[in-house]
C-alpha atoms as a PDB file:
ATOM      1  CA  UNK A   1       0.000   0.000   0.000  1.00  0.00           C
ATOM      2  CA  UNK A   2       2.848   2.191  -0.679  1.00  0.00           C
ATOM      3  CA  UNK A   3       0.583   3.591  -3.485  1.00  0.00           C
ATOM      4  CA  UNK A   4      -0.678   6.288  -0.775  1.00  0.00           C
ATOM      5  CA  UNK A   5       1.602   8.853   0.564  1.00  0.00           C
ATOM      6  CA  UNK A   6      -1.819  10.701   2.472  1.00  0.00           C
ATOM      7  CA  UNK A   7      -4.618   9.273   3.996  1.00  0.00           C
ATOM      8  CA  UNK A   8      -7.537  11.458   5.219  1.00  0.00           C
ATOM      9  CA  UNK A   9      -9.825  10.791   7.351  1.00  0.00           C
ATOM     10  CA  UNK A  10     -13.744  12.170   7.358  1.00  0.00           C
ATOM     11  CA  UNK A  11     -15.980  11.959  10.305  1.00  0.00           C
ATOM     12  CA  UNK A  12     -19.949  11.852  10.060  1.00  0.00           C
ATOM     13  CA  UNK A  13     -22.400  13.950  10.967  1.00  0.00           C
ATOM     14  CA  UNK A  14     -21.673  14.981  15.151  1.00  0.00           C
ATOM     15  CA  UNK A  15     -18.359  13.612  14.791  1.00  0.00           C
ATOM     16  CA  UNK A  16     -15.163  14.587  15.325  1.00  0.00           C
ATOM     17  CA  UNK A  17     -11.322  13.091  14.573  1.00  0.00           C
ATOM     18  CA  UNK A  18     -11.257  11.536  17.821  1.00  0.00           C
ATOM     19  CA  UNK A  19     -14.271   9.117  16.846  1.00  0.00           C
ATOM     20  CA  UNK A  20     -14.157   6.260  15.153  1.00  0.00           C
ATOM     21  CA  UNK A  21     -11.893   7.428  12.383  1.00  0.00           C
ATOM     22  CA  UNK A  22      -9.501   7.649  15.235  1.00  0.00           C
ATOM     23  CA  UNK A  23     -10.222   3.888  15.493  1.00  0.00           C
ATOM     24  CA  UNK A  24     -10.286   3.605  11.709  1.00  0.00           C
ATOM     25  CA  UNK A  25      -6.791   5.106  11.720  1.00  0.00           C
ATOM     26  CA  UNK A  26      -5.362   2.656  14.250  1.00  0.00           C
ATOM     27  CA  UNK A  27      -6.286  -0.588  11.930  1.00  0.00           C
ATOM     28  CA  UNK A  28      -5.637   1.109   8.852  1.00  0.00           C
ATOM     29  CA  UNK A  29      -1.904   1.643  10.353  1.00  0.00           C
ATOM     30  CA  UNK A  30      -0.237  -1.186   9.512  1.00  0.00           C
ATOM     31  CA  UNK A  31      -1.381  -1.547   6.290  1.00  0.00           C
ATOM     32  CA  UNK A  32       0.080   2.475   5.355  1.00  0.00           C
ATOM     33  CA  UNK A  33       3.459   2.095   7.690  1.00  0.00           C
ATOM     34  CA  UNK A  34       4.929   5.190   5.528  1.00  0.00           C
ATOM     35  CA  UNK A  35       1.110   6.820   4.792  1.00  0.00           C
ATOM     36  CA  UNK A  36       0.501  10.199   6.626  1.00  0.00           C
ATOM     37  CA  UNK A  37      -2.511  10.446   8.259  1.00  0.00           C
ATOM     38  CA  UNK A  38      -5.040  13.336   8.537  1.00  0.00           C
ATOM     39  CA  UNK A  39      -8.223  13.633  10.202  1.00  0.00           C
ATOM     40  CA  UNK A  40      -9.427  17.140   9.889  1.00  0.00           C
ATOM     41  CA  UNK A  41     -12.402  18.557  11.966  1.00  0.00           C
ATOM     42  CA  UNK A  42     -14.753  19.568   9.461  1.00  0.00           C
ATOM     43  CA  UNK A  43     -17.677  21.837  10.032  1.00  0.00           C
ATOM     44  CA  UNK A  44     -20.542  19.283  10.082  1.00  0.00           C
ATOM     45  CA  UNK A  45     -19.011  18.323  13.289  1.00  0.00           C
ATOM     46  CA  UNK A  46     -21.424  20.362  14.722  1.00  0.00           C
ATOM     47  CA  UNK A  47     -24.400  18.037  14.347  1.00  0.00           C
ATOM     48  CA  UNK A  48     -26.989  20.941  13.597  1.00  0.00           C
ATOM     49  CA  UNK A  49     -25.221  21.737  10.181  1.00  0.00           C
ATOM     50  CA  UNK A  50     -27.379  23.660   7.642  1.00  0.00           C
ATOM     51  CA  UNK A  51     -24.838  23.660   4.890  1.00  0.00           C
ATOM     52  CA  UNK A  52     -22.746  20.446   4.147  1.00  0.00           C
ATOM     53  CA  UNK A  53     -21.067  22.964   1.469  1.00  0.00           C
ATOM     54  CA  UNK A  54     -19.189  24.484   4.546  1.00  0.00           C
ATOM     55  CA  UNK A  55     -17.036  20.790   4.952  1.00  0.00           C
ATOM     56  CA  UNK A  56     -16.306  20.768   1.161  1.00  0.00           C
ATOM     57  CA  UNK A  57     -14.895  24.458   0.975  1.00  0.00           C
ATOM     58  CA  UNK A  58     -12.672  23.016   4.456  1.00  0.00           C
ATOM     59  CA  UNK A  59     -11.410  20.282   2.302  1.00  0.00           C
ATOM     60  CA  UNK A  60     -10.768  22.243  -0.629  1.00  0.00           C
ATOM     61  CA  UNK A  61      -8.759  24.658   1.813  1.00  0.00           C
ATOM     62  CA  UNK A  62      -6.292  21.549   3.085  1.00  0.00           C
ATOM     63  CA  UNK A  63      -4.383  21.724  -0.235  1.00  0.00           C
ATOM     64  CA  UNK A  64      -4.770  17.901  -0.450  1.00  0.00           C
ATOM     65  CA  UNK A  65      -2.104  16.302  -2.396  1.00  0.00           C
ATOM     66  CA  UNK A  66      -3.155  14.954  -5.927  1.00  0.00           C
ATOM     67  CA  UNK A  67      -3.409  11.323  -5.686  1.00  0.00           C
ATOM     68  CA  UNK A  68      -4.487  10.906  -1.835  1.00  0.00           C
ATOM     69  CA  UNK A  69      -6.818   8.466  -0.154  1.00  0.00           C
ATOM     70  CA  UNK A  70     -10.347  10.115   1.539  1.00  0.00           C
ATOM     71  CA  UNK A  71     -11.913   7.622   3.870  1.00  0.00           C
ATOM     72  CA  UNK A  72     -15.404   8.871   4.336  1.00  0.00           C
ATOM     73  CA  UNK A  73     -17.693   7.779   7.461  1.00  0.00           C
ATOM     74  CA  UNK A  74     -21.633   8.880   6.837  1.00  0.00           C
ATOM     75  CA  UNK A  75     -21.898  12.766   5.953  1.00  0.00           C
ATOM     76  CA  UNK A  76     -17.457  12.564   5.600  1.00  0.00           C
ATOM     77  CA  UNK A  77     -18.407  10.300   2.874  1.00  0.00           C
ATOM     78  CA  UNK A  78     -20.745  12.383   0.997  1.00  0.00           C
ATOM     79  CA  UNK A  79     -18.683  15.190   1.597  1.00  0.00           C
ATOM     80  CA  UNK A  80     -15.504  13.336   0.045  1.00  0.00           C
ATOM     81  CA  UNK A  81     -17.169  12.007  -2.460  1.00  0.00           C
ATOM     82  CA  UNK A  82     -18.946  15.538  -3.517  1.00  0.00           C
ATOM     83  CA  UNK A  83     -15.350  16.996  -3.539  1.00  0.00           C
ATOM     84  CA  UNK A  84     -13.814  14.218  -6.053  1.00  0.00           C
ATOM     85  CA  UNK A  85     -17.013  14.708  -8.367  1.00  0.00           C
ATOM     86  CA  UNK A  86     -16.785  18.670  -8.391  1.00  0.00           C
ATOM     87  CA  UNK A  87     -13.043  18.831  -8.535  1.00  0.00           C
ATOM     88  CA  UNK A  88     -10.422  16.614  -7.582  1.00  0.00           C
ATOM     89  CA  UNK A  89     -11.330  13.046  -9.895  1.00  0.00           C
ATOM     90  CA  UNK A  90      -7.111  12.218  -8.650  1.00  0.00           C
ATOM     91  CA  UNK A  91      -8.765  11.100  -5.494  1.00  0.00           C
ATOM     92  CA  UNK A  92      -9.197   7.846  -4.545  1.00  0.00           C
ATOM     93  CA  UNK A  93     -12.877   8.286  -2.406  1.00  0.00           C
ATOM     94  CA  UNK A  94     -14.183   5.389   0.236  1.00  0.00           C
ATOM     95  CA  UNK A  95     -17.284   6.179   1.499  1.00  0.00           C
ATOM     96  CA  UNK A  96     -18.485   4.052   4.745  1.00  0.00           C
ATOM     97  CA  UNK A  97     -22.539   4.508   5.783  1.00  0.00           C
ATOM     98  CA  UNK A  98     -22.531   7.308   3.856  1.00  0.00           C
ATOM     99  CA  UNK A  99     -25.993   8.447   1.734  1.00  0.00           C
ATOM    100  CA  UNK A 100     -26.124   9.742  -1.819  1.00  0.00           C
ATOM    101  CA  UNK A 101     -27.496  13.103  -0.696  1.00  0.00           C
ATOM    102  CA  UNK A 102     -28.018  14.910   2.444  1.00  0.00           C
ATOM    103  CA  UNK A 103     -30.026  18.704   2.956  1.00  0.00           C
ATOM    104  CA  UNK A 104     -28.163  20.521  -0.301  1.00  0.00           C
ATOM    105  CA  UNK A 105     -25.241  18.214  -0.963  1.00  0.00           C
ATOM    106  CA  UNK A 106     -26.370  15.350  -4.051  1.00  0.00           C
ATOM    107  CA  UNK A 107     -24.195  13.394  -5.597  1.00  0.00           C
ATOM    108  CA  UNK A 108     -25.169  13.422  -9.917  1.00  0.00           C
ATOM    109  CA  UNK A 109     -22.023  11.498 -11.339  1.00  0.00           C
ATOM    110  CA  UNK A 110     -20.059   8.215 -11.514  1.00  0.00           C
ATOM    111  CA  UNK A 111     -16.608   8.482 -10.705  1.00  0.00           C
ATOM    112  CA  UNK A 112     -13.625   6.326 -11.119  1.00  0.00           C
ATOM    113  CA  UNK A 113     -11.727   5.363  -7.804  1.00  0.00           C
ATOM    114  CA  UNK A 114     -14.855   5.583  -5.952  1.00  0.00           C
ATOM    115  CA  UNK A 115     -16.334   2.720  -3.626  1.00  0.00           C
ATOM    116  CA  UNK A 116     -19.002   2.635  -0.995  1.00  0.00           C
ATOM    117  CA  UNK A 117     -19.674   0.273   1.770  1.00  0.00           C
ATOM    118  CA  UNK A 118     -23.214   0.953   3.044  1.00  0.00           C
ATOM    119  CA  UNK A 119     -26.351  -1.530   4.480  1.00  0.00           C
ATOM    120  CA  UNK A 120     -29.480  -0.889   3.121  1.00  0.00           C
ATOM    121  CA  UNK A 121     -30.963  -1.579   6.068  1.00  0.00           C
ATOM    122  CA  UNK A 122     -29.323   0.907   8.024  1.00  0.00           C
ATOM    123  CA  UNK A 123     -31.736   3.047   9.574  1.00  0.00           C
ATOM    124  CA  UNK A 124     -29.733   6.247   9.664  1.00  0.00           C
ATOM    125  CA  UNK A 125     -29.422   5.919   5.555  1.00  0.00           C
ATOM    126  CA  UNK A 126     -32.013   3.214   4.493  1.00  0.00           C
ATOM    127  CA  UNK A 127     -33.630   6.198   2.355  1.00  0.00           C
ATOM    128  CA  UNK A 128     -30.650   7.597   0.718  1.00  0.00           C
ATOM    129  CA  UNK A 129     -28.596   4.374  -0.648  1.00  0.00           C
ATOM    130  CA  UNK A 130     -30.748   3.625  -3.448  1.00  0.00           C
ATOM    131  CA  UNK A 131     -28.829   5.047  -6.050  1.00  0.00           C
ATOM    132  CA  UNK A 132     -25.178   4.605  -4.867  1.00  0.00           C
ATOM    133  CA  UNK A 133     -24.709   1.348  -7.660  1.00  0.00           C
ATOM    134  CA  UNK A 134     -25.141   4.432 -10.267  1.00  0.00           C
ATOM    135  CA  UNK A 135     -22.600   6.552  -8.347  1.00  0.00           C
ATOM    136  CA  UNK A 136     -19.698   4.249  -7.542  1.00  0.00           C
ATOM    137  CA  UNK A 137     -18.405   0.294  -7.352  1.00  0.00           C
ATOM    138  CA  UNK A 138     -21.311  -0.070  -4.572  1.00  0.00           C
ATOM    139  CA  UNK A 139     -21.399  -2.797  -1.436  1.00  0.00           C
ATOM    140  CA  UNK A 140     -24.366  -3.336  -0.076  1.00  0.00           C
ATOM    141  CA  UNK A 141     -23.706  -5.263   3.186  1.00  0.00           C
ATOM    142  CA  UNK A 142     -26.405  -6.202   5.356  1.00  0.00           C
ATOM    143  CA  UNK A 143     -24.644  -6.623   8.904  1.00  0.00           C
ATOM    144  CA  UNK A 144     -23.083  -2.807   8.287  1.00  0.00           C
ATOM    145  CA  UNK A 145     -25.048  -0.049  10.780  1.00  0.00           C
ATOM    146  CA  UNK A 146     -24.170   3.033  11.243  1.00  0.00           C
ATOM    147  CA  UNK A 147     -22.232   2.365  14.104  1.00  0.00           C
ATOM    148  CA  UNK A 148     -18.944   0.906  12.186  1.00  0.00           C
ATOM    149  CA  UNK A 149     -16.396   0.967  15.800  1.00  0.00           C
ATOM    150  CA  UNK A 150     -17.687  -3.053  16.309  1.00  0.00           C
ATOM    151  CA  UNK A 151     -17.133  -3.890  12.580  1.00  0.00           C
ATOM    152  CA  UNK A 152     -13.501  -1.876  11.972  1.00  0.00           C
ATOM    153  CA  UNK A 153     -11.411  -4.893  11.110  1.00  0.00           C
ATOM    154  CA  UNK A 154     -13.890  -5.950   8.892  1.00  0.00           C
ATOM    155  CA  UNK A 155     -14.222  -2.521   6.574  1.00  0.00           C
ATOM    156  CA  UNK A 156     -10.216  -2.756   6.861  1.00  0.00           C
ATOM    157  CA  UNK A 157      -9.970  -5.722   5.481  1.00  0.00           C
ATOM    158  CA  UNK A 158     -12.598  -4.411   2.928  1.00  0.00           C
ATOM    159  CA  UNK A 159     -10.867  -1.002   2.075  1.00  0.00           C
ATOM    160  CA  UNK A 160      -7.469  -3.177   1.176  1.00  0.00           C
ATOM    161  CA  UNK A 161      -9.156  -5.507  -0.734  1.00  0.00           C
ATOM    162  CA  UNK A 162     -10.724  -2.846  -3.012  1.00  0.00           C
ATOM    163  CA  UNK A 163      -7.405  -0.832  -2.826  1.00  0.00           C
ATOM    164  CA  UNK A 164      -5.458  -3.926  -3.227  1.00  0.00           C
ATOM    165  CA  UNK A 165      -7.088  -4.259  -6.666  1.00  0.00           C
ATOM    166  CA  UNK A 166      -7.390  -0.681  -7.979  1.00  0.00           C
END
């Protein structure tokens, strides 16, 4: 996995970077032993957020290096994703329990180096999955919620596996 110098790190909706993409960080470790890590606090960390647009003008100000990793969780994921679409397609996007659309954020294109792994059964999402097999190489995994800290190792082993073959 040498392939990525920079790995960032969304949060969801609430979140923050000491979450579970704190946890998320800690497995993915071994597998990046030279990757740098970010996990930036983004403005939807405040869980009454009116405008998801907020988060993707923070990305846009990190300066992300072309060719970096984004590892979305829930609204992260959208948000990541949202960015690549608009203007960075040198991303590589994950998206974990994320939906296709939230308030005034909507994702409208396919994109290469894009995967989501979602349940649509998730009650947090349920409504807002429908369309993610239009929008990206699309998982649809059944014992996912939207509480991913039990199932880490799993989405790890996941996230290299898709990596592993991109």
């Amino acid at each position: 996995m040498t392939k990525f110098k920079n790995i960032y790190l969304l949060h969801g909706r609430g979140g923050s970077p000491k979450g579970s993409v704190k946890l998320l960080q800690n497995a993915l470790e071994p597998i990046f032993p030279k990757g740098k890590f970010f996990r930036p606090n983004l403005p939807h960390s405040n869980y009454n957020i009116e405008k998801p647009e907020d988060s993707l003008k923070t990305l846009s100000d990190l300066n992300i290096p072309s060719g970096s990793l984004l590892i979305g969780v829930s609204l992260g994921g959208l948000v990541a994703a949202k960015f690549q679409e608009e203007s960075r397609p040198d991303l590589t996007v994950v998206c974990i329990v994320t939906p296709t659309r939230f308030k005034t954020m909507c994702l409208s294109q396919k994109m290469q180096k894009r995967v989501v792994f979602y349940s649509s059964k998730d009650e947090v999402i349920s409504d807002r999955v429908a369309d993610w097999s239009k929008l990206a190489e699309a998982h649809d995994l059944l014992w996912l919620n939207h509480d991913i800290d039990p199932n880490i190792s799993k989405l790890v082993k996941l996230v290299k596996e898709y990596l592993d073959e991109c």
